[in-house]
N, C-alpha and C. Protein backbone atom coordinates (compact mmCIF):
# COMPACT_ATOMS: atom_id res chain seq x y z
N UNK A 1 -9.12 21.92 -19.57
CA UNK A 1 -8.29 22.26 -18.43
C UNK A 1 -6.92 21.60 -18.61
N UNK A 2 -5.66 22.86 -18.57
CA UNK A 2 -4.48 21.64 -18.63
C UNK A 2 -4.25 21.21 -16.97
N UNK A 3 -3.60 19.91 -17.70
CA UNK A 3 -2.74 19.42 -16.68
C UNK A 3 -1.65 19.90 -16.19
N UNK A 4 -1.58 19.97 -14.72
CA UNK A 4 0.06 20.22 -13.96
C UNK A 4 1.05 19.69 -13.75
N UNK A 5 1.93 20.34 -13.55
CA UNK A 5 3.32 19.60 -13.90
C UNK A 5 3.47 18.39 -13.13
N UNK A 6 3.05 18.30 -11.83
CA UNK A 6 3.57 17.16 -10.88
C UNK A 6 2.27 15.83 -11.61
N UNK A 7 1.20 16.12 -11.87
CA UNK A 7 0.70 15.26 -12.70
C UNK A 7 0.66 14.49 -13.31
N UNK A 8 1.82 15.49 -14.57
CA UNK A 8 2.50 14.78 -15.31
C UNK A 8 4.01 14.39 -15.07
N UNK A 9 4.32 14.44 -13.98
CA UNK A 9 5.44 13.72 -13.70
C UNK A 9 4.92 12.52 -13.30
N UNK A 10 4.24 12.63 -12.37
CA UNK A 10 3.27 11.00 -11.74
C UNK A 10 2.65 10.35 -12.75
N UNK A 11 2.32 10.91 -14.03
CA UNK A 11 1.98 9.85 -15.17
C UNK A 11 3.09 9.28 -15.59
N UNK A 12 4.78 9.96 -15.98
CA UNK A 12 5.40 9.31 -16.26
C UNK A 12 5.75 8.31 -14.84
N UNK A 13 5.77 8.56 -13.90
CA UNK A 13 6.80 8.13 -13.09
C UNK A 13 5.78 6.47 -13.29
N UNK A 14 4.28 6.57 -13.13
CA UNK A 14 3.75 5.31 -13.15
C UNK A 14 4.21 4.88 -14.16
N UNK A 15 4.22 5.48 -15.68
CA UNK A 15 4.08 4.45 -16.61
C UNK A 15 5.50 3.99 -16.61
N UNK A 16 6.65 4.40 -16.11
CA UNK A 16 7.86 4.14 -15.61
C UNK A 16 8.06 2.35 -15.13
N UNK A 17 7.05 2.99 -13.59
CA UNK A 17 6.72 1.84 -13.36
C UNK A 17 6.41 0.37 -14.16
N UNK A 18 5.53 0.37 -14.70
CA UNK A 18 4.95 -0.57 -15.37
C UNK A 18 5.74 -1.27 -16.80
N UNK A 19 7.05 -0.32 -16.78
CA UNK A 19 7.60 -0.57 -18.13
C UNK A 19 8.83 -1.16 -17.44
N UNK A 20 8.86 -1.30 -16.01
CA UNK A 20 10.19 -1.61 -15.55
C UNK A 20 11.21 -0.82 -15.61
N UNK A 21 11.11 0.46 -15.47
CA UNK A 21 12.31 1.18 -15.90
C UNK A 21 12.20 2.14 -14.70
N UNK A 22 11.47 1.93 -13.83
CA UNK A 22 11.30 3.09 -12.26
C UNK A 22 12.69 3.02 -11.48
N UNK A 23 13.47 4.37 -11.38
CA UNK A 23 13.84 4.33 -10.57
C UNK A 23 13.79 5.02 -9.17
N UNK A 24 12.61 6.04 -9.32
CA UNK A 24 11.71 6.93 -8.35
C UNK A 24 12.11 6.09 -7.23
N UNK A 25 11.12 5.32 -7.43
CA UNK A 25 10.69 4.75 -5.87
C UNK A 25 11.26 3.49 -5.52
N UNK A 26 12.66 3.45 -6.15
CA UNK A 26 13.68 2.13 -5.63
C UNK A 26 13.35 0.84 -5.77
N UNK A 27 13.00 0.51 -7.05
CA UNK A 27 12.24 -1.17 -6.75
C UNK A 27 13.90 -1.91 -6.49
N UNK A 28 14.89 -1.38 -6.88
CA UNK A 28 15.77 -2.47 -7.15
C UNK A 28 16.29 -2.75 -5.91
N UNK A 29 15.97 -1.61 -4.60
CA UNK A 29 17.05 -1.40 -3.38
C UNK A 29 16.18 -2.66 -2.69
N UNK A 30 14.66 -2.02 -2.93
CA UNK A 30 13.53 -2.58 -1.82
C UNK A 30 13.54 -4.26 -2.29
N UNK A 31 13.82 -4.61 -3.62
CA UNK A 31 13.38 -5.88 -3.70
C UNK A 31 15.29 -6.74 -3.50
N UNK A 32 16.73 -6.20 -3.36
CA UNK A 32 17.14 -6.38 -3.13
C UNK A 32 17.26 -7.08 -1.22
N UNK A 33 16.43 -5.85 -0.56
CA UNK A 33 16.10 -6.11 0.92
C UNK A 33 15.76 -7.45 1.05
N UNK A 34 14.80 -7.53 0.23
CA UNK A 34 13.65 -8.27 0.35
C UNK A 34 14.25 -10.14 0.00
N UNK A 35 15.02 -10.21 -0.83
CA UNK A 35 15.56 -11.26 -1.01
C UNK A 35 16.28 -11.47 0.10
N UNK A 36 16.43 -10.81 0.88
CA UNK A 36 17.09 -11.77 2.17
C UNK A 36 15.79 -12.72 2.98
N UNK A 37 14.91 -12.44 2.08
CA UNK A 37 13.65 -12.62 3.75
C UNK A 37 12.81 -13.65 2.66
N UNK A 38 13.38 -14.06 1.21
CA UNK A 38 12.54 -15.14 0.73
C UNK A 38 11.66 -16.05 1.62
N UNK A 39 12.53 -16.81 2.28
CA UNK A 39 11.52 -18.04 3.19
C UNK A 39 10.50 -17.36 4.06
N UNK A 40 10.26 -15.86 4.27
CA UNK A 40 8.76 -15.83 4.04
C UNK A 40 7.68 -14.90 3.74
N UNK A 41 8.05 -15.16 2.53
CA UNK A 41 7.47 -14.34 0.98
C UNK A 41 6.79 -15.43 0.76
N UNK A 42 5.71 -15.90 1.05
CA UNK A 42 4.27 -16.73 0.52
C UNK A 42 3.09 -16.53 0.95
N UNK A 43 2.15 -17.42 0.47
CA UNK A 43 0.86 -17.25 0.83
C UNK A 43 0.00 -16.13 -0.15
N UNK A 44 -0.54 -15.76 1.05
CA UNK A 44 -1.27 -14.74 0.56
C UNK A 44 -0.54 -13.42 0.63
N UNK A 45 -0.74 -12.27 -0.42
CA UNK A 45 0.28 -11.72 -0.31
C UNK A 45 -0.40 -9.86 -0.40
N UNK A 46 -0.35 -8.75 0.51
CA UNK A 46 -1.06 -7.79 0.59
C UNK A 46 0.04 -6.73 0.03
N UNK A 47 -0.46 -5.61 -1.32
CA UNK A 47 0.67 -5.12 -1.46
C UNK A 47 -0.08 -3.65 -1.86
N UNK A 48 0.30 -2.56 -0.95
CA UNK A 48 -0.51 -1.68 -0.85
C UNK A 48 0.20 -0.46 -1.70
N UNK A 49 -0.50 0.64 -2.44
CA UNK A 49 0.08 1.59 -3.06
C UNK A 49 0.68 0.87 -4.59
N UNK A 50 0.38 -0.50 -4.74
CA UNK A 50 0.76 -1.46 -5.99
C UNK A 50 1.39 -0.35 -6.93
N UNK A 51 2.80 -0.21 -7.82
CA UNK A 51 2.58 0.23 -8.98
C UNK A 51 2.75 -0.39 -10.18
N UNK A 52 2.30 -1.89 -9.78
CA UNK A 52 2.62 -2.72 -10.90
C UNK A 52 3.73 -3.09 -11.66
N UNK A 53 4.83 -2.77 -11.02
CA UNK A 53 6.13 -2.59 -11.56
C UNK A 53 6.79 -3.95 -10.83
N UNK A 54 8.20 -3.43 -10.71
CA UNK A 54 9.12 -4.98 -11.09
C UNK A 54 8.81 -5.29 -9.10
N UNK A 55 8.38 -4.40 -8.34
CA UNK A 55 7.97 -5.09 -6.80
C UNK A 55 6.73 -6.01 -7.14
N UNK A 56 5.83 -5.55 -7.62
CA UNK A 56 4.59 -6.05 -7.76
C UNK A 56 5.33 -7.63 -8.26
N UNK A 57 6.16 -7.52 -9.53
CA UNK A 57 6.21 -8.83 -9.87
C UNK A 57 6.76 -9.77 -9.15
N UNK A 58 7.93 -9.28 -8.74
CA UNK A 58 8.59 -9.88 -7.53
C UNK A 58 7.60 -10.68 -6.87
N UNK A 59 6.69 -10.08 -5.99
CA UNK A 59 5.99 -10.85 -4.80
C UNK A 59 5.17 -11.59 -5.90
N UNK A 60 4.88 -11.74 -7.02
CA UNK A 60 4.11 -12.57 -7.66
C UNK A 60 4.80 -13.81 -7.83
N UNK A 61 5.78 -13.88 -7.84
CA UNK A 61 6.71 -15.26 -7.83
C UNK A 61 6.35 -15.82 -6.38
N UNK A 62 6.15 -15.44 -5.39
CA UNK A 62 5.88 -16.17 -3.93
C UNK A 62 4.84 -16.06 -4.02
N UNK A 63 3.56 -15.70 -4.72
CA UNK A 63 2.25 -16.24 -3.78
C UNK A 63 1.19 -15.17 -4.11
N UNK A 64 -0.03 -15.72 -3.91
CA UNK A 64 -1.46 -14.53 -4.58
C UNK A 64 -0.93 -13.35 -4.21
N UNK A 65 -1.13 -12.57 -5.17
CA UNK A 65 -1.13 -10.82 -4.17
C UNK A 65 -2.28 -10.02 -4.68
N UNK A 66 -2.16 -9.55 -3.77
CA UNK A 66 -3.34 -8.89 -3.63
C UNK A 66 -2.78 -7.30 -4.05
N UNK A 67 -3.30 -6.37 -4.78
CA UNK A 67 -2.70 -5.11 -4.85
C UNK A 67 -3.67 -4.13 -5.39
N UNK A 68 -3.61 -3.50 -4.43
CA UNK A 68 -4.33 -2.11 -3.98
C UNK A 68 -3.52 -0.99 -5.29
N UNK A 69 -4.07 -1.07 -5.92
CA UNK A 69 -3.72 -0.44 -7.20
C UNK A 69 -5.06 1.10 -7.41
N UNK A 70 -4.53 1.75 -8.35
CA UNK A 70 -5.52 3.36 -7.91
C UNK A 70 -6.92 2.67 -8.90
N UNK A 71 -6.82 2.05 -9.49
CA UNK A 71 -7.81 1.45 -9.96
C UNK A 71 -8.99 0.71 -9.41
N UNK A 72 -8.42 0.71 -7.91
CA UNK A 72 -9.69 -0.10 -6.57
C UNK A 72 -10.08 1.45 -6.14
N UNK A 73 -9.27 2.31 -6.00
CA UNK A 73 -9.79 3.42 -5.70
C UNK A 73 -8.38 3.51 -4.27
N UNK A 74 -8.74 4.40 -3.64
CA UNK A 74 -7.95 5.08 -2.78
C UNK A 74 -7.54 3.93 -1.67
N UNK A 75 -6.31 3.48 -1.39
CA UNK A 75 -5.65 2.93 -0.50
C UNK A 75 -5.93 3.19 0.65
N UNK A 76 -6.20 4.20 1.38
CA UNK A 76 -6.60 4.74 2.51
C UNK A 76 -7.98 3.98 2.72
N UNK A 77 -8.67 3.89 2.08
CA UNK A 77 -10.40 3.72 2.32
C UNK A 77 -10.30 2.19 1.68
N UNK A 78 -9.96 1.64 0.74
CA UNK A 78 -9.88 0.00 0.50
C UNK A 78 -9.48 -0.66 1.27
N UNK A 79 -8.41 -0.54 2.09
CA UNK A 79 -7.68 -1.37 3.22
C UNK A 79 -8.93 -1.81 4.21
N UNK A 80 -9.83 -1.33 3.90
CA UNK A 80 -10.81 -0.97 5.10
C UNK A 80 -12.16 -1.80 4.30
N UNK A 81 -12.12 -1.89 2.90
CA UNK A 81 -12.96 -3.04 2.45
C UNK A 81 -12.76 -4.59 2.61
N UNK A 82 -11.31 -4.61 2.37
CA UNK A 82 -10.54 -5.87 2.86
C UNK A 82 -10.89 -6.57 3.82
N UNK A 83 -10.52 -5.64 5.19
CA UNK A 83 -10.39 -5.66 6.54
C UNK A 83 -12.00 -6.61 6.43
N UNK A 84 -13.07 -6.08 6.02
CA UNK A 84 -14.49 -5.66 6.44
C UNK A 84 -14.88 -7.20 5.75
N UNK A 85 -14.34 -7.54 4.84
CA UNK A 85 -14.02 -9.04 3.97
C UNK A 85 -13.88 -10.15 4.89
N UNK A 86 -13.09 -9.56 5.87
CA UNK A 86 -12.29 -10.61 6.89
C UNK A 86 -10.68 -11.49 5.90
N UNK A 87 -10.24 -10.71 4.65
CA UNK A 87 -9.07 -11.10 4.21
C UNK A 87 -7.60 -11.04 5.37
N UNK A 88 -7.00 -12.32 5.44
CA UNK A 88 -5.93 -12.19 6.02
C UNK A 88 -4.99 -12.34 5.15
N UNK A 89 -3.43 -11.85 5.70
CA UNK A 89 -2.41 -12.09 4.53
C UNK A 89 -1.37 -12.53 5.47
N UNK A 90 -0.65 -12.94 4.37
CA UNK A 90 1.02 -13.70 5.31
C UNK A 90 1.96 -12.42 4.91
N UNK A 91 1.96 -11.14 3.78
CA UNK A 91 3.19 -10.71 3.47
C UNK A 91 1.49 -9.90 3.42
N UNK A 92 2.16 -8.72 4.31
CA UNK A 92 1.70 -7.00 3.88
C UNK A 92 2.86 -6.15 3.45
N UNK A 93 2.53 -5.35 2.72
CA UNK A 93 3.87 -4.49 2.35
C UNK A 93 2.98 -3.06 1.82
N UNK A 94 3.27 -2.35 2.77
CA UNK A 94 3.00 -1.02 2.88
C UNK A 94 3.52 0.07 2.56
N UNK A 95 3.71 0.67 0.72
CA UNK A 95 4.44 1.23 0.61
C UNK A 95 4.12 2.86 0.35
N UNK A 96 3.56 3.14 1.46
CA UNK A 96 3.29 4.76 1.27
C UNK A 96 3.89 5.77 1.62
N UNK A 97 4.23 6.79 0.83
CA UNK A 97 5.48 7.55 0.80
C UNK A 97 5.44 8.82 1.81
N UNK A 98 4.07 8.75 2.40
CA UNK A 98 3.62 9.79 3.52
C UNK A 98 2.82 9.48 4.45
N UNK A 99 2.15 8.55 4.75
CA UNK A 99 1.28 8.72 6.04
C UNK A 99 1.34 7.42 6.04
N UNK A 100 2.22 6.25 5.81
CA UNK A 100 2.07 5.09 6.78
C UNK A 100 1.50 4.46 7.77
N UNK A 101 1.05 5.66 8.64
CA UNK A 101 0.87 5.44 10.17
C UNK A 101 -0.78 4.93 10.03
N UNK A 102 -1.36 5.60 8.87
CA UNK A 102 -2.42 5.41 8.57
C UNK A 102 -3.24 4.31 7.92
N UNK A 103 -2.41 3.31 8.14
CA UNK A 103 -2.41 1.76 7.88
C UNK A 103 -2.58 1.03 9.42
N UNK A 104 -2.73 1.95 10.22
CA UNK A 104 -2.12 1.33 11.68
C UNK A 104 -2.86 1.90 12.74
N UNK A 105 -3.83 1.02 13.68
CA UNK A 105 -3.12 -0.36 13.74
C UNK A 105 -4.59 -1.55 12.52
N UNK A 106 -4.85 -1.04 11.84
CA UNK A 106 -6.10 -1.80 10.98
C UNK A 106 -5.37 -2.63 10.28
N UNK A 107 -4.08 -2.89 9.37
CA UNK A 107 -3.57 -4.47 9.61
C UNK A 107 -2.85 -5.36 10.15
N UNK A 108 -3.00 -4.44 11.34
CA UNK A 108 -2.87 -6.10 12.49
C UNK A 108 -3.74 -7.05 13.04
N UNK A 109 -4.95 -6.26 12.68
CA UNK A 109 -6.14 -7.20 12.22
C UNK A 109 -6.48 -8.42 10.90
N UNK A 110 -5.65 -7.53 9.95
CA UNK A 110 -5.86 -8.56 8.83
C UNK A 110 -4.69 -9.40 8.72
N UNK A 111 -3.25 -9.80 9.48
CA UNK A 111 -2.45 -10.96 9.37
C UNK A 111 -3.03 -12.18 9.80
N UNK A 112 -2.32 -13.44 9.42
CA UNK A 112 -2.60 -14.08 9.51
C UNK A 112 -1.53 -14.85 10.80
N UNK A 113 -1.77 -16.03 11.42
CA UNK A 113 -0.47 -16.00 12.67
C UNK A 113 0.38 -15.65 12.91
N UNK A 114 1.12 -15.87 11.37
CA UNK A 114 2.72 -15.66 11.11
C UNK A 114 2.38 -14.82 10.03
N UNK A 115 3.25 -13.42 10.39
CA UNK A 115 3.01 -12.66 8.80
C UNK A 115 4.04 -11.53 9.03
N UNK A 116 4.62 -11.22 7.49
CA UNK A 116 5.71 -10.26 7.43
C UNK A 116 5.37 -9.04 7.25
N UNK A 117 5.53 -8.18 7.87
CA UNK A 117 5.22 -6.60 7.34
C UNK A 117 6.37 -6.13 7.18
N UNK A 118 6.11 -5.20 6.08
CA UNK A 118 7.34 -4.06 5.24
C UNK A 118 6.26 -2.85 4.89
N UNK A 119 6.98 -1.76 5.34
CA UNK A 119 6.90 -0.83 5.08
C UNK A 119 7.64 0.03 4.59
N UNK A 120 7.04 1.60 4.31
CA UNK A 120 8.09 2.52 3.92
C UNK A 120 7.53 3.58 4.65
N UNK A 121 8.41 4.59 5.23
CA UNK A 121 8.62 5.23 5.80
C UNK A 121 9.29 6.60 5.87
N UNK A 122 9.14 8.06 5.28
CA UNK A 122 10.22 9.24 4.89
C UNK A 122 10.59 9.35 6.16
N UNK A 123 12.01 9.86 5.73
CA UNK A 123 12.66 10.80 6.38
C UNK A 123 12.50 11.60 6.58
N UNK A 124 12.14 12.71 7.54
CA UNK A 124 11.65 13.55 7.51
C UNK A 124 12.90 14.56 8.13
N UNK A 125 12.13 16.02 7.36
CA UNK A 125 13.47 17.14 6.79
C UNK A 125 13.97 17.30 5.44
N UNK A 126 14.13 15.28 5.07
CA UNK A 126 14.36 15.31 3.49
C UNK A 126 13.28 15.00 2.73
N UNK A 127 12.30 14.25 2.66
CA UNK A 127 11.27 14.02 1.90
C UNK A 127 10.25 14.42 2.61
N UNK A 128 9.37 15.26 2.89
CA UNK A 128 8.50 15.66 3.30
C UNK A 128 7.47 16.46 2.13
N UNK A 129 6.60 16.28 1.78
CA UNK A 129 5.76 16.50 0.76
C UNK A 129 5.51 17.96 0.70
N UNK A 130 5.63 18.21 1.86
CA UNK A 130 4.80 19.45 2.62
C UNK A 130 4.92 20.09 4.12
N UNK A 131 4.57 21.28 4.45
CA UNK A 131 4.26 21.55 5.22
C UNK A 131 3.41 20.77 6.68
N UNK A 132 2.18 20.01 5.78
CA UNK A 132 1.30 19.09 6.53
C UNK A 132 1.62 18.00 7.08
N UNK A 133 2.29 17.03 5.76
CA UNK A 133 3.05 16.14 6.17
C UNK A 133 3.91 16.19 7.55
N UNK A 134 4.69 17.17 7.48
CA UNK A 134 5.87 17.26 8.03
C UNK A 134 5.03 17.14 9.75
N UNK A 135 3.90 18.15 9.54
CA UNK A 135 3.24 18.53 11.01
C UNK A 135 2.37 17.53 11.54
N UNK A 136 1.98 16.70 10.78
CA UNK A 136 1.63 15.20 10.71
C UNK A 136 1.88 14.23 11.66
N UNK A 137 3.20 14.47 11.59
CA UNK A 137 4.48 13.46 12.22
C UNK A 137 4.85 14.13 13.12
N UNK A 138 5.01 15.27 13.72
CA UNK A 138 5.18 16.25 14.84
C UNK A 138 4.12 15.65 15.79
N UNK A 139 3.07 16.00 15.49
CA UNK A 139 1.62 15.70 16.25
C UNK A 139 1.76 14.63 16.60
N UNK A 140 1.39 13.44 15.43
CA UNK A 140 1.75 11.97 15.83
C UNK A 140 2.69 11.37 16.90
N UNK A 141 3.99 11.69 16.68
CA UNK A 141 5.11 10.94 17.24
C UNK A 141 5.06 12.14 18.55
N UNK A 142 5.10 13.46 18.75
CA UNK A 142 5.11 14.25 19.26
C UNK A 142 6.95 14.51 19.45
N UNK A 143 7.56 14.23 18.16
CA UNK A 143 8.89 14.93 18.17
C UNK A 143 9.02 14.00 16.18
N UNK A 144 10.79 14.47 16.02
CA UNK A 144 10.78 14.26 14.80
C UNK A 144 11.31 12.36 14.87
N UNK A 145 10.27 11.76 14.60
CA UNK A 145 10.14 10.39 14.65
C UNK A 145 11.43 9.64 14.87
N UNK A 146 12.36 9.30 15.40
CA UNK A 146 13.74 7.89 15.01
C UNK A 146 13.27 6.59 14.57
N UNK A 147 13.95 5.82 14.55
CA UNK A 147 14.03 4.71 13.95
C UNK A 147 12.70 4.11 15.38
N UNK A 148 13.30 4.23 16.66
CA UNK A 148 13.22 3.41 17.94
C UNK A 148 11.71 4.02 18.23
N UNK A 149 11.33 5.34 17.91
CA UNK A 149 9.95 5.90 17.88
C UNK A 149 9.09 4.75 17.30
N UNK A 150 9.39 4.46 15.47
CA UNK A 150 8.77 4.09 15.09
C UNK A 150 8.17 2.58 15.57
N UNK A 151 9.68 1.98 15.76
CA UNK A 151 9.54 0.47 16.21
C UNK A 151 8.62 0.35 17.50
N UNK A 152 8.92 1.50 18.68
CA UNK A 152 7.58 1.52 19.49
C UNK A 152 6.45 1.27 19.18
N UNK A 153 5.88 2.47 18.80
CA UNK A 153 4.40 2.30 17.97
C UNK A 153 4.24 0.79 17.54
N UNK A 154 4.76 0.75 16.54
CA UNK A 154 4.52 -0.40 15.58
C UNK A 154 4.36 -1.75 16.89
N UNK A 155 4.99 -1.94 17.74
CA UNK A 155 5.06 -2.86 18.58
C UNK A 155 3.47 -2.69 19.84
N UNK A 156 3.19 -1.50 20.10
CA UNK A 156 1.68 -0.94 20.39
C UNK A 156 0.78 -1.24 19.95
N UNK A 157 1.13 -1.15 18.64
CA UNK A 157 -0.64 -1.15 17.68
C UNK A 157 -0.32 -3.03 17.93
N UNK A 158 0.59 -3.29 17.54
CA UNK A 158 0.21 -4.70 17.49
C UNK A 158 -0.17 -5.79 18.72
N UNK A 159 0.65 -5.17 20.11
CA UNK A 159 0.15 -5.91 21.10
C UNK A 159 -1.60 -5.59 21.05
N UNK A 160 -1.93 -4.95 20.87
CA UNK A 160 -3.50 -4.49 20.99
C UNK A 160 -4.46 -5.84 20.35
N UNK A 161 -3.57 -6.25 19.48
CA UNK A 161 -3.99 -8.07 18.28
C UNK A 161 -3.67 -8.79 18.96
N UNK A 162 -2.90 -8.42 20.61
CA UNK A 162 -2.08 -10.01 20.50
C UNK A 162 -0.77 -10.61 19.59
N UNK A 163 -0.21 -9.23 18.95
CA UNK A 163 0.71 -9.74 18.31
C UNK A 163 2.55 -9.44 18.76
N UNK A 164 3.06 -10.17 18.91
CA UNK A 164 4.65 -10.01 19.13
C UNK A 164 5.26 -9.45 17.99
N UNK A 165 5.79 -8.46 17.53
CA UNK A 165 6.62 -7.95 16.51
C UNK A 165 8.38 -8.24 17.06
N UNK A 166 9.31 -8.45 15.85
CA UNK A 166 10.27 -8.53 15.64
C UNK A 166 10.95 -7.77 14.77
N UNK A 167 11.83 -6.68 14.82
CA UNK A 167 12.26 -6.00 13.94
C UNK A 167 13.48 -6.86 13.28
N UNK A 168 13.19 -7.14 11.91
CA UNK A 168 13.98 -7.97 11.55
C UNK A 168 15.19 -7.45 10.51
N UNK A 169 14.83 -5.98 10.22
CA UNK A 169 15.85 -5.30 8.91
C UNK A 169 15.13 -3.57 8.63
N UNK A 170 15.48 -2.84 8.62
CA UNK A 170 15.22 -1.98 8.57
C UNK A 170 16.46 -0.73 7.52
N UNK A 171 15.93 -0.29 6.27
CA UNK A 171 17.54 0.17 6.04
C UNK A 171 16.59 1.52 5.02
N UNK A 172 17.88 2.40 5.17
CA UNK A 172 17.53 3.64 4.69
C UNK A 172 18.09 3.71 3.10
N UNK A 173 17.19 4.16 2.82
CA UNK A 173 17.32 4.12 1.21
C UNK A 173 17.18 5.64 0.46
N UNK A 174 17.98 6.10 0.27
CA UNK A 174 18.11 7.41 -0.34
C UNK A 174 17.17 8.42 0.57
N UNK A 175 15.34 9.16 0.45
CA UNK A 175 15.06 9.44 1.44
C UNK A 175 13.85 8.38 2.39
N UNK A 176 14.00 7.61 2.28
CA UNK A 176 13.06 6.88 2.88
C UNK A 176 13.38 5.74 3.54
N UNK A 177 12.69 5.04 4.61
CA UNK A 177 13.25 3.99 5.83
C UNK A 177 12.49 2.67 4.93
N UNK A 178 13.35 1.67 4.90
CA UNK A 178 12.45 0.58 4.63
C UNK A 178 12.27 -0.26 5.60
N UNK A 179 11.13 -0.65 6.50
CA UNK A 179 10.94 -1.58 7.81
C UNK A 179 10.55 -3.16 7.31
N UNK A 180 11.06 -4.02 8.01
CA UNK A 180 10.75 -5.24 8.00
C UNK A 180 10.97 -5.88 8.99
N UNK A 181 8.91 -6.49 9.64
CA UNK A 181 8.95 -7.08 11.18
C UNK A 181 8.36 -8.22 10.87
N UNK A 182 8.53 -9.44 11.62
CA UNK A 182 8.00 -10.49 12.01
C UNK A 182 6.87 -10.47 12.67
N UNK A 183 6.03 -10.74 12.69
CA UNK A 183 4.79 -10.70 13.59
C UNK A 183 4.40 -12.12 13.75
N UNK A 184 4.03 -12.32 15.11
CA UNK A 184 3.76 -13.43 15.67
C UNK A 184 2.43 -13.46 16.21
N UNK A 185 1.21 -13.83 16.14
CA UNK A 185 0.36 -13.98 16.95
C UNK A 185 0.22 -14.95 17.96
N UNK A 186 0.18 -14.65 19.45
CA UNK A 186 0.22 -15.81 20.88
C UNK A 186 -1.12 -15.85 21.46
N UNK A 187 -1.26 -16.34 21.53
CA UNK A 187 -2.67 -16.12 23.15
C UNK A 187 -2.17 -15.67 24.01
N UNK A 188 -3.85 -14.69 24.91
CA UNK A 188 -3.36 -13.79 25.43
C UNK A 188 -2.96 -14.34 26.83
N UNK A 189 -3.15 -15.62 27.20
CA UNK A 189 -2.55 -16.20 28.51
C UNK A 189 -1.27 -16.62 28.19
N UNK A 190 -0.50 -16.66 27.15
CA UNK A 190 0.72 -16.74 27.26
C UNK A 190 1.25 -15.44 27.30
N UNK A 191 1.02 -14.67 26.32
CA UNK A 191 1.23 -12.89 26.32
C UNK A 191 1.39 -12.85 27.80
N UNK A 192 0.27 -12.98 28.55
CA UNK A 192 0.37 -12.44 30.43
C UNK A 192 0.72 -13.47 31.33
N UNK A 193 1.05 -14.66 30.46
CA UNK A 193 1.59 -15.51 31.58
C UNK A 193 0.50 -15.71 32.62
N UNK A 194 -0.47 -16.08 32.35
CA UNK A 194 -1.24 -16.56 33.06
C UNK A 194 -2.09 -17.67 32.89
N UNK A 195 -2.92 -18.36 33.39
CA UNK A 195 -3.66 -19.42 32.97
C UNK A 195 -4.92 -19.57 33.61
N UNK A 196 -5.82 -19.69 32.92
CA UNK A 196 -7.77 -20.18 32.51
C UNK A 196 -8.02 -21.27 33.65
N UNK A 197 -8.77 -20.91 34.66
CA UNK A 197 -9.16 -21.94 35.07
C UNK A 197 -10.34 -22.78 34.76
């Protein structure tokens, strides 16, 4: 059986990856971001959609990482072995080029008090995979997502943990959003301002 073309574009584009020479999927923009936010890039470190390339190495200079590489098997369904582990992380970084949402809200379960999330995020109109995709995000958001859509949500799934999010940088990169929040975990009598008798 031959192989198809997009196939073999995704074989080069990985082995791209791995040779340091990717410029697909922006390591240089995303890990440029990312050096603003060194002081807190440690710990344990969750890095989803891994392509082993110069991001992967990056976060290897701050701290274990953990990376969901196609070799664990499907990102969608591992996140969920993790979870089931009871693994927490200080740095998640979620870099899936279509259904993001689908990370959510299952690691706001796995941070740890203080922990950074980054994501990625299309634009949609310009990068849209598909038809499905596109209707995906219609359904979901129930219009064509903004910036302030997303930061909602994201701030939803996480009060549900108990967690305070901070949008700390967020920047558009050719077609795709790159997010970066602070997450705080409080108790829930401070959350409601109330107190235990």
């Amino acid at each position: 059986m031959s192989i198809g073309h997009s196939a073999k574009s995704h074989k080069r584009i990985r082995k791209d990856q791995i040779l340091n020479i990717d410029d697909y999927h922006h390591p240089k923009e995303k890990i440029k971001q990312l050096e603003k936010f060194k002081q807190y890039l440690k710990g344990e470190i969750l890095e989803v959609f891994a392509g082993q390339g110069n991001l992967s190495k990056f976060y290897q200079r701050f701290g274990n990482v953990t990376a969901i590489t196609k070799e664990l098997g499907n990102s969608f369904d591992y996140i969920y072995v993790l979870r089931g582990e009871k693994q927490r992380f200080d740095v998640i970084d979620i870099d899936s080029y279509g259904y993001p949402n689908r990370f959510f809200p299952v690691v706001f379960e796995m941070m740890r008090p203080e922990c950074l999330l980054v994501f990625t995020f299309p634009i949609l109109g310009v990068n849209c995979f598909n038809g499905i995709t596109e209707q995906h995000f219609y359904n979901f958001y129930r219009c064509k997502p903004s910036i302030g859509d997303v930061v909602g949500r994201i701030t939803d799934w996480a009060l549900r943990e108990w967690i305070l999010t901070s949008l700390v940088d967020v920047q558009k990169i050719k077609r795709i959003y790159r997010f970066i929040f602070r997450c705080r975990r409080i108790k829930s009598t401070e959350m409601c301002n109330v107190r235990n008798r």
